[in-house]
Protein backbone atom coordinates (compact mmCIF):
# COMPACT_ATOMS: atom_id res chain seq x y z
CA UNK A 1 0.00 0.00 0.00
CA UNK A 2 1.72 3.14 -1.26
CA UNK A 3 0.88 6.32 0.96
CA UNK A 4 1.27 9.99 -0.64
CA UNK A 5 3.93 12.43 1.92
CA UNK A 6 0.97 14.19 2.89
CA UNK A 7 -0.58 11.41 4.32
CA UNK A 8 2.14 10.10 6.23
CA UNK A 9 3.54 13.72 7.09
CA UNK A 10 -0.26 13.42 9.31
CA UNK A 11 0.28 10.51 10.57
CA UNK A 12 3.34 11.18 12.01
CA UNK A 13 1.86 14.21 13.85
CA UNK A 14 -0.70 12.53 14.97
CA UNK A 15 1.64 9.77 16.70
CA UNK A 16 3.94 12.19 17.80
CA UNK A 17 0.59 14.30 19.70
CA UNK A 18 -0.66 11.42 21.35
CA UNK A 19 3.10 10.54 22.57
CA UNK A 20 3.20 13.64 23.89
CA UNK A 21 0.03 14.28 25.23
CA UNK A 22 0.28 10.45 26.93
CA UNK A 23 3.53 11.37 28.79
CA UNK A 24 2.19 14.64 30.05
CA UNK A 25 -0.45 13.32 31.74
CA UNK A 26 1.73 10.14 33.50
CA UNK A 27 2.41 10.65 36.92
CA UNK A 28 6.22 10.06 38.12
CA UNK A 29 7.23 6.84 38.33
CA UNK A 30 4.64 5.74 35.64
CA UNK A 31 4.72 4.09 32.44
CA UNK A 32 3.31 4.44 29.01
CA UNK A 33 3.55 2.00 26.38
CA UNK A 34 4.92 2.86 22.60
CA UNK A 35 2.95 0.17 20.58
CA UNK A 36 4.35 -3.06 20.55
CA UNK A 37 8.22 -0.98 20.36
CA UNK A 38 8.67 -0.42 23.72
CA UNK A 39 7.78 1.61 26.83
CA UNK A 40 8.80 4.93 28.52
CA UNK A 41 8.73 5.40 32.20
CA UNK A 42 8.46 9.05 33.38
CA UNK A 43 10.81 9.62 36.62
CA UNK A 44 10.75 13.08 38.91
CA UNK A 45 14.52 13.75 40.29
CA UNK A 46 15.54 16.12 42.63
CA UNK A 47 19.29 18.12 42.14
CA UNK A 48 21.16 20.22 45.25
CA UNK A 49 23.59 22.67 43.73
CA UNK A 50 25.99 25.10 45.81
CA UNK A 51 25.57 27.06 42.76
CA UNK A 52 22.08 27.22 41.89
CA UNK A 53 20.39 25.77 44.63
CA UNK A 54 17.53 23.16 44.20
CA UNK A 55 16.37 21.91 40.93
CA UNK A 56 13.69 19.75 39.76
CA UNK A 57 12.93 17.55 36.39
CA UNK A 58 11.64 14.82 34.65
CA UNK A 59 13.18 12.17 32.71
CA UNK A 60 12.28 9.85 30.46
CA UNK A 61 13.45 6.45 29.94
CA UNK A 62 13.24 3.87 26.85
CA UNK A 63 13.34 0.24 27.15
CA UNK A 64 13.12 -1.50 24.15
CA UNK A 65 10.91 -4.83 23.54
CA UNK A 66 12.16 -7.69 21.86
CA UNK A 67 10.47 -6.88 17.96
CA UNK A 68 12.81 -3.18 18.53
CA UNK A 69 16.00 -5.20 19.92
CA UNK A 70 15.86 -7.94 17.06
CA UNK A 71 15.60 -5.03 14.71
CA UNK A 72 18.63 -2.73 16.02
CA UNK A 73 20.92 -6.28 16.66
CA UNK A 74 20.42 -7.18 12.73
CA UNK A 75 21.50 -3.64 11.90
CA UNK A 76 24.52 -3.95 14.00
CA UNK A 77 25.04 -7.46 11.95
CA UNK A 78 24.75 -5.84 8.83
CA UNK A 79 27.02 -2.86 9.69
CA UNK A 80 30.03 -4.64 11.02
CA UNK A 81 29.66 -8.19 9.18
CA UNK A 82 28.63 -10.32 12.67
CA UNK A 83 27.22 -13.79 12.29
């Protein structure tokens, strides 16, 4: 099935707004699923600095599911020749 630019140019955005909208609304320490790709878990952390005192902010981590890790390893084959 062929798909014009336009057409996937919107379906990118709307991906990319629900991704963003999903993580916004996660609490800390909560996790929301990417498809069948992976997952991201949304983490709070806390930083004392002499300098500029306390500081506060989110992070985001990826962990990949096994379709996404089969994927990336069979790149890495191709790219350096591994068997």
């Amino acid at each position: 099935m062929n798909h014009t630019q336009t057409q996937l140019k919107q379906a990118y955005q709307i991906v990319s707004q629900d991704l963003f909208n999903s993580l916004l609304q996660a609490p800390a320490g909560e996790t929301v699923k990417f498809s069948n790709l992976g997952r991201f878990k949304k983490s709070e952390h806390l930083v004392q600095s002499k300098k500029y005192g306390q500081h506060v902010y989110y992070k985001l981590s990826f962990h990949c599911f096994g379709k996404l890790k089969e994927a990336f390893h069979n790149q890495l084959k191709k790219k350096y020749k591994i068997k």
